[in-house]
PDB file of N, CA and C in Angstrom:
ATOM      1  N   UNK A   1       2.069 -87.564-161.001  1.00  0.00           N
ATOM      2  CA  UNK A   1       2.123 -86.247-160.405  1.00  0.00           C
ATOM      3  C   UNK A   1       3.515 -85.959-159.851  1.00  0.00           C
ATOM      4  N   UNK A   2       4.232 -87.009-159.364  1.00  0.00           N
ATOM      5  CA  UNK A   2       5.573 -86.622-158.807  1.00  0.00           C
ATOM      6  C   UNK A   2       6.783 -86.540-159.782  1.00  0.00           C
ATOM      7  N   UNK A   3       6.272 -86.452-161.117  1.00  0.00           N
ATOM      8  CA  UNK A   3       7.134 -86.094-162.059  1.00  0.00           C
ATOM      9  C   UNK A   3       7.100 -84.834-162.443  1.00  0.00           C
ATOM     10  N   UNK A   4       6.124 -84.072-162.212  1.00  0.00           N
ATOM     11  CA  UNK A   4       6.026 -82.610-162.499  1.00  0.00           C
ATOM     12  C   UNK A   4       6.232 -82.127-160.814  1.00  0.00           C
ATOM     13  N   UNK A   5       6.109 -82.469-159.994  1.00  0.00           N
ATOM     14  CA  UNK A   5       6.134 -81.866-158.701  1.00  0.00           C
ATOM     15  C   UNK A   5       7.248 -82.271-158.060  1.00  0.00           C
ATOM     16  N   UNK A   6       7.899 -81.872-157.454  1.00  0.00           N
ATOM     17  CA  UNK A   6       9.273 -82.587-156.784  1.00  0.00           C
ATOM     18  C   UNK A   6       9.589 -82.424-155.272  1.00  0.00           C
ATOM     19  N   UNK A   7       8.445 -81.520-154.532  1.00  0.00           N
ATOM     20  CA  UNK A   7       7.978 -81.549-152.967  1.00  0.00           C
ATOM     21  C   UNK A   7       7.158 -82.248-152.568  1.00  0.00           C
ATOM     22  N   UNK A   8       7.125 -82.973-151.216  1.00  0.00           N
ATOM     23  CA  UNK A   8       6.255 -82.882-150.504  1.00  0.00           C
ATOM     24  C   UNK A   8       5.232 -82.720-149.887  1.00  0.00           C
ATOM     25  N   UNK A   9       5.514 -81.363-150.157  1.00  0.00           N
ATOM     26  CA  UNK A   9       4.753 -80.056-149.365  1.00  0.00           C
ATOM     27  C   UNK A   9       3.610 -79.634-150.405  1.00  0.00           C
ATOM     28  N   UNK A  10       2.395 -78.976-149.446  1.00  0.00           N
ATOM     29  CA  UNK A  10       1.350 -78.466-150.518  1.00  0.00           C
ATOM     30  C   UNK A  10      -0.024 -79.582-150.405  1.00  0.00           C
ATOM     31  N   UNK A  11      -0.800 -78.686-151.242  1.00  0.00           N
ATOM     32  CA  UNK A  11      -2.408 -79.086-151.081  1.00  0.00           C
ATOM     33  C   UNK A  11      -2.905 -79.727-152.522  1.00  0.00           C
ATOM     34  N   UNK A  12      -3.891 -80.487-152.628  1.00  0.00           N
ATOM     35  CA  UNK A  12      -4.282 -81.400-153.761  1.00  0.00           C
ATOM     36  C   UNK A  12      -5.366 -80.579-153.370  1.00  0.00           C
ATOM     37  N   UNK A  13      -6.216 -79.924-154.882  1.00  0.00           N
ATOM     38  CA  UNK A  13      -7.563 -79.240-154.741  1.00  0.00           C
ATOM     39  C   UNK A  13      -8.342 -80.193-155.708  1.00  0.00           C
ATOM     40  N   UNK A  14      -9.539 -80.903-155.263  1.00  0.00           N
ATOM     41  CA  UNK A  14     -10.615 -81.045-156.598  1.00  0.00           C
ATOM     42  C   UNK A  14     -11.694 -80.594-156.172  1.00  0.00           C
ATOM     43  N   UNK A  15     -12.372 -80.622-157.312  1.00  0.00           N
ATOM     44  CA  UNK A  15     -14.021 -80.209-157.605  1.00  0.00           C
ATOM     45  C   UNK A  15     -14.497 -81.238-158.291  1.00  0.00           C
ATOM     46  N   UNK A  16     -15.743 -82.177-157.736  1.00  0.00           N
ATOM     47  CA  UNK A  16     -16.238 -83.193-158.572  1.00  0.00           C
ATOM     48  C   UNK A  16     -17.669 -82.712-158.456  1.00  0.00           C
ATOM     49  N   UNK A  17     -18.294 -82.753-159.607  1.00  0.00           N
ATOM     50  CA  UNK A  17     -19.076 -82.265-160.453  1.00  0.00           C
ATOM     51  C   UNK A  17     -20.506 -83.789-159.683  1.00  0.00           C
ATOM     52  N   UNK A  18     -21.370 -83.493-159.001  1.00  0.00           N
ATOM     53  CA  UNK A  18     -22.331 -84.631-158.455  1.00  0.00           C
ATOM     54  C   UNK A  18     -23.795 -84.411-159.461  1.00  0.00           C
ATOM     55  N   UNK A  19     -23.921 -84.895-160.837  1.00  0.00           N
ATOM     56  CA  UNK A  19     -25.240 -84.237-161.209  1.00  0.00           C
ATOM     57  C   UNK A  19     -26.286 -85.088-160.194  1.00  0.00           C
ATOM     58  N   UNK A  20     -27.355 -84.424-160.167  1.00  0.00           N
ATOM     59  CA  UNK A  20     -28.816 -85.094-159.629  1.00  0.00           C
ATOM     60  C   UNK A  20     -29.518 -84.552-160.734  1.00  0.00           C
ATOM     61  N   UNK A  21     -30.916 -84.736-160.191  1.00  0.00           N
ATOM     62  CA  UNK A  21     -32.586 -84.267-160.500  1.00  0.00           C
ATOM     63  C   UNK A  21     -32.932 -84.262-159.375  1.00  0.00           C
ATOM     64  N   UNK A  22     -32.223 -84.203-158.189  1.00  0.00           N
ATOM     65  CA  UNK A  22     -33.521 -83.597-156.734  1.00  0.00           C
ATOM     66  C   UNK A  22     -33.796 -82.256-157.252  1.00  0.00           C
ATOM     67  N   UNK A  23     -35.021 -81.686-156.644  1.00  0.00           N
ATOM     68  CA  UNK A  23     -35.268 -80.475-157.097  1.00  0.00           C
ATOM     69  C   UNK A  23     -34.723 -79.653-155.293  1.00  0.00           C
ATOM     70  N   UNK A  24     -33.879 -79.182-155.411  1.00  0.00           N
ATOM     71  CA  UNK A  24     -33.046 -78.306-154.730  1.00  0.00           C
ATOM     72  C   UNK A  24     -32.761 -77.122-154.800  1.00  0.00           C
ATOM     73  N   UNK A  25     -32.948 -75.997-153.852  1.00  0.00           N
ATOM     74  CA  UNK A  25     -32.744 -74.804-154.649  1.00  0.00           C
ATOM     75  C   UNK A  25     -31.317 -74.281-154.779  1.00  0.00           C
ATOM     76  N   UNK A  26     -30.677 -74.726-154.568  1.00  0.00           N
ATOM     77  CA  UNK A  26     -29.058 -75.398-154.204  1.00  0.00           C
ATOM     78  C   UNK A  26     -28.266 -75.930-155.938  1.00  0.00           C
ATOM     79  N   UNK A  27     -29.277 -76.658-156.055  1.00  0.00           N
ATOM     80  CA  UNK A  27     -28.539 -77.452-157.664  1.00  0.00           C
ATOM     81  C   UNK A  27     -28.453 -75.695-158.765  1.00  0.00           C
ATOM     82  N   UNK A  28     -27.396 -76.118-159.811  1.00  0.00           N
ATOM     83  CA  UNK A  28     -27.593 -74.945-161.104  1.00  0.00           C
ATOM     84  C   UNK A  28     -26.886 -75.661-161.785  1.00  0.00           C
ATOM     85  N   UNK A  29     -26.986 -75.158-162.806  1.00  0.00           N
ATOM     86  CA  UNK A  29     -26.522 -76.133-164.218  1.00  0.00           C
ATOM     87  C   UNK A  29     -25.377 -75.762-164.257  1.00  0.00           C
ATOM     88  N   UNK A  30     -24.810 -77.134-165.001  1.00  0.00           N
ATOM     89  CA  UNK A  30     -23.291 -77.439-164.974  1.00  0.00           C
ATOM     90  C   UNK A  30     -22.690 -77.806-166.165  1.00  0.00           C
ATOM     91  N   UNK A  31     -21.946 -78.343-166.468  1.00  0.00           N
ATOM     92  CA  UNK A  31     -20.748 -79.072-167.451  1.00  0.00           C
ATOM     93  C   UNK A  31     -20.415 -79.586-166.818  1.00  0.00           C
ATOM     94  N   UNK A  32     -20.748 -81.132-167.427  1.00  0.00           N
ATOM     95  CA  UNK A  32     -20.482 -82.225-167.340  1.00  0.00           C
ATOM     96  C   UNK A  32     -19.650 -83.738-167.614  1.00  0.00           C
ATOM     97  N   UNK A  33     -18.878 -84.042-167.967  1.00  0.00           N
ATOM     98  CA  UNK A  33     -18.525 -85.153-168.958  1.00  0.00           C
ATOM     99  C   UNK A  33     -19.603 -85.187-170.304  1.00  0.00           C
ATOM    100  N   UNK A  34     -19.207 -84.009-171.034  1.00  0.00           N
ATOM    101  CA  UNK A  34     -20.103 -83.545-172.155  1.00  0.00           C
ATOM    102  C   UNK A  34     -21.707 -83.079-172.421  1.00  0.00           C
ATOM    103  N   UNK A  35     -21.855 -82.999-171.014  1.00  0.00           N
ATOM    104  CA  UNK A  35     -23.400 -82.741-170.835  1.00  0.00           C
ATOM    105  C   UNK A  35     -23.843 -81.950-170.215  1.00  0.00           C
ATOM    106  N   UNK A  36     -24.561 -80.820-170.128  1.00  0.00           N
ATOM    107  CA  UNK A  36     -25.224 -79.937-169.219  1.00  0.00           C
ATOM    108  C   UNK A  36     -26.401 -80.576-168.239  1.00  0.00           C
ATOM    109  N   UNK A  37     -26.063 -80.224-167.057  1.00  0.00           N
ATOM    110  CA  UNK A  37     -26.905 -80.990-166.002  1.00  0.00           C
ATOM    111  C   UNK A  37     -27.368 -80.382-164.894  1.00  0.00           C
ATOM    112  N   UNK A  38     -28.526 -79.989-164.012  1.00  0.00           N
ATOM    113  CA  UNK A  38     -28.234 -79.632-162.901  1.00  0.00           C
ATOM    114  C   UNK A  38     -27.502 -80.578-161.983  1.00  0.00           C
ATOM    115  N   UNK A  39     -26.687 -79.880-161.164  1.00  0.00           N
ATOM    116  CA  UNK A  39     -25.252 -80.612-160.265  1.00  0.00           C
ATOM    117  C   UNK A  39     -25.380 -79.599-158.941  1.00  0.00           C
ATOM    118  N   UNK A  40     -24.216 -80.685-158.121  1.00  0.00           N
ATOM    119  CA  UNK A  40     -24.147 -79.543-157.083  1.00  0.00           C
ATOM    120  C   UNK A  40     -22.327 -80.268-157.488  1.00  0.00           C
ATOM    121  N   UNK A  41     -21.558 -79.293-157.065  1.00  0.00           N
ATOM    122  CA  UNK A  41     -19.664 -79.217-156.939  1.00  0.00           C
ATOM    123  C   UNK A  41     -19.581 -79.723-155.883  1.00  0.00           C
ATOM    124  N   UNK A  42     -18.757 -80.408-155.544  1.00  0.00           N
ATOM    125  CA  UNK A  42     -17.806 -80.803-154.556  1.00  0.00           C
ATOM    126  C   UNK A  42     -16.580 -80.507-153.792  1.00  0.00           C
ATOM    127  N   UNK A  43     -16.360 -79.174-153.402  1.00  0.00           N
ATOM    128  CA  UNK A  43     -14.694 -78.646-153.285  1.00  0.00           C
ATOM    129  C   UNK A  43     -13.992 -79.047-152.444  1.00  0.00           C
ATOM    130  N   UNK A  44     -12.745 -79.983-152.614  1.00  0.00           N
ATOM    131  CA  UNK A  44     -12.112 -80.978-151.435  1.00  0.00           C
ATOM    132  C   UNK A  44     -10.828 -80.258-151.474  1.00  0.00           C
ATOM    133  N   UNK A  45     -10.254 -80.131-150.164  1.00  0.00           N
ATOM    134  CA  UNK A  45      -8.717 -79.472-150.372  1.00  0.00           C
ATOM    135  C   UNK A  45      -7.893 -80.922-149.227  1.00  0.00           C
ATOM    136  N   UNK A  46      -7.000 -80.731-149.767  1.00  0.00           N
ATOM    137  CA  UNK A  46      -5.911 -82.637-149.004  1.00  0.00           C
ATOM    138  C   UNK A  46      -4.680 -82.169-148.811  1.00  0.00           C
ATOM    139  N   UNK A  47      -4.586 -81.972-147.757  1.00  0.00           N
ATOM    140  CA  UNK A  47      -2.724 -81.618-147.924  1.00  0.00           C
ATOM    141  C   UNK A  47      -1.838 -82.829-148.455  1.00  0.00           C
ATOM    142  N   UNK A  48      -1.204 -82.370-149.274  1.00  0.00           N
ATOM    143  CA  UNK A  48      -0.240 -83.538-149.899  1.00  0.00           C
ATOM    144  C   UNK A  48       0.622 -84.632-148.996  1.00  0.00           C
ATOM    145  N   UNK A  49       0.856 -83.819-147.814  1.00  0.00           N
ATOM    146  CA  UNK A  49       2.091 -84.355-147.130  1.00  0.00           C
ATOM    147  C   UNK A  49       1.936 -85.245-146.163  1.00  0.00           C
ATOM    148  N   UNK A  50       0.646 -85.059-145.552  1.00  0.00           N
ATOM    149  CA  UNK A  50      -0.249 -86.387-144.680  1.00  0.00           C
ATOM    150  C   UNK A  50      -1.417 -86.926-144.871  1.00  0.00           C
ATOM    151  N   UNK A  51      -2.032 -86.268-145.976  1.00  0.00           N
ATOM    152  CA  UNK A  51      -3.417 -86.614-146.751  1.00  0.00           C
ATOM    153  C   UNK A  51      -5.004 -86.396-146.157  1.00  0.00           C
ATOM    154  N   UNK A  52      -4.547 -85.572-144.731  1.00  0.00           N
ATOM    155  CA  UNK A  52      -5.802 -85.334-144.331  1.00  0.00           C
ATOM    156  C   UNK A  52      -6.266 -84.276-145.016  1.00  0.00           C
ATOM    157  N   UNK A  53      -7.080 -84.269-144.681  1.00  0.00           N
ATOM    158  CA  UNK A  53      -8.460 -83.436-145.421  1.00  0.00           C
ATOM    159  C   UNK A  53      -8.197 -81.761-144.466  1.00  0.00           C
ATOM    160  N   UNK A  54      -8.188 -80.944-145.091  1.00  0.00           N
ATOM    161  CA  UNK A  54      -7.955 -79.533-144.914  1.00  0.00           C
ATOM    162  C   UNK A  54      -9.325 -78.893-144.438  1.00  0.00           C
ATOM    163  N   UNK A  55     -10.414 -78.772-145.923  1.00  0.00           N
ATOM    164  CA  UNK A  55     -11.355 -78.040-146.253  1.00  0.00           C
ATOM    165  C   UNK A  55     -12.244 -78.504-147.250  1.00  0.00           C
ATOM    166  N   UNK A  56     -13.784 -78.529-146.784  1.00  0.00           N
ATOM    167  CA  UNK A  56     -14.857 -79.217-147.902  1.00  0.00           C
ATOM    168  C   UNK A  56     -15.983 -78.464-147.884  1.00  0.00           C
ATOM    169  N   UNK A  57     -16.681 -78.229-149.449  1.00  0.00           N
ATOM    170  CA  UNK A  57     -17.964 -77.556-149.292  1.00  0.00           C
ATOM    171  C   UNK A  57     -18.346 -78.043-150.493  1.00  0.00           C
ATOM    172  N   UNK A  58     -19.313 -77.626-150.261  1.00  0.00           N
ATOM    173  CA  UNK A  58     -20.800 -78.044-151.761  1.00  0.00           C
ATOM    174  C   UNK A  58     -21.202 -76.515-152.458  1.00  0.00           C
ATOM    175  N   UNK A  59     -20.846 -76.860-153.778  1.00  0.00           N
ATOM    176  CA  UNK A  59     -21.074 -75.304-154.274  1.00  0.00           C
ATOM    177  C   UNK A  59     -22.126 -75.921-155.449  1.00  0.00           C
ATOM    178  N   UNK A  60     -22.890 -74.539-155.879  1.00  0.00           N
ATOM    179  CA  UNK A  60     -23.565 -74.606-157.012  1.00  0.00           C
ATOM    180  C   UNK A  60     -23.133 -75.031-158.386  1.00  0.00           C
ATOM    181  N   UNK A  61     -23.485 -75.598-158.754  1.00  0.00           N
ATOM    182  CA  UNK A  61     -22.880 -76.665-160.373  1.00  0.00           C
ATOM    183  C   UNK A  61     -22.924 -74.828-160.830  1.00  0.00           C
ATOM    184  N   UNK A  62     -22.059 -75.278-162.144  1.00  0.00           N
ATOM    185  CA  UNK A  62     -21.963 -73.557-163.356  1.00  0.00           C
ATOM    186  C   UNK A  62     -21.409 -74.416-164.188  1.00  0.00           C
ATOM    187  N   UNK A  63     -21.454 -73.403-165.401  1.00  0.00           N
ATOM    188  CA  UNK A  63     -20.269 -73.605-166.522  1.00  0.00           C
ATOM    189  C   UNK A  63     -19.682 -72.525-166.511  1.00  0.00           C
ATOM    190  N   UNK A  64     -18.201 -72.905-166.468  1.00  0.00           N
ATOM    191  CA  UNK A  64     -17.050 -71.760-166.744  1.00  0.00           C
ATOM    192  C   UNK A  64     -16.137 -72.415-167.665  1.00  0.00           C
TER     193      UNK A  64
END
């Protein structure tokens, strides 16, 4: 990553994809590592520059 980026500064965003089968009214189908699944998302935001944690929520699995 620090070959394309050359600051410091700034936020690391992921979304990790958690499939289950709880029945939740929360879960919706997703894309997967090649598979459609009900999931729930994971949205993590990290500031680059001290690595704490910014912002986190649980979103509804989709395909986009």
């Amino acid at each position: 990553m620090s070959f394309f980026v050359q600051t410091e500064e700034g936020v690391i965003i992921d979304t990790t994809a958690l499939p289950n089968e709880i029945n939740l009214s929360f879960n919706a189908w997703g894309y997967n590592d090649g598979e459609i699944d009900k999931q729930i998302k994971f949205l993590f935001v990290v500031d680059k520059n001290s690595s704490l944690p910014l912002f986190f929520r649980y979103l509804p699995g989709n395909i986009y």
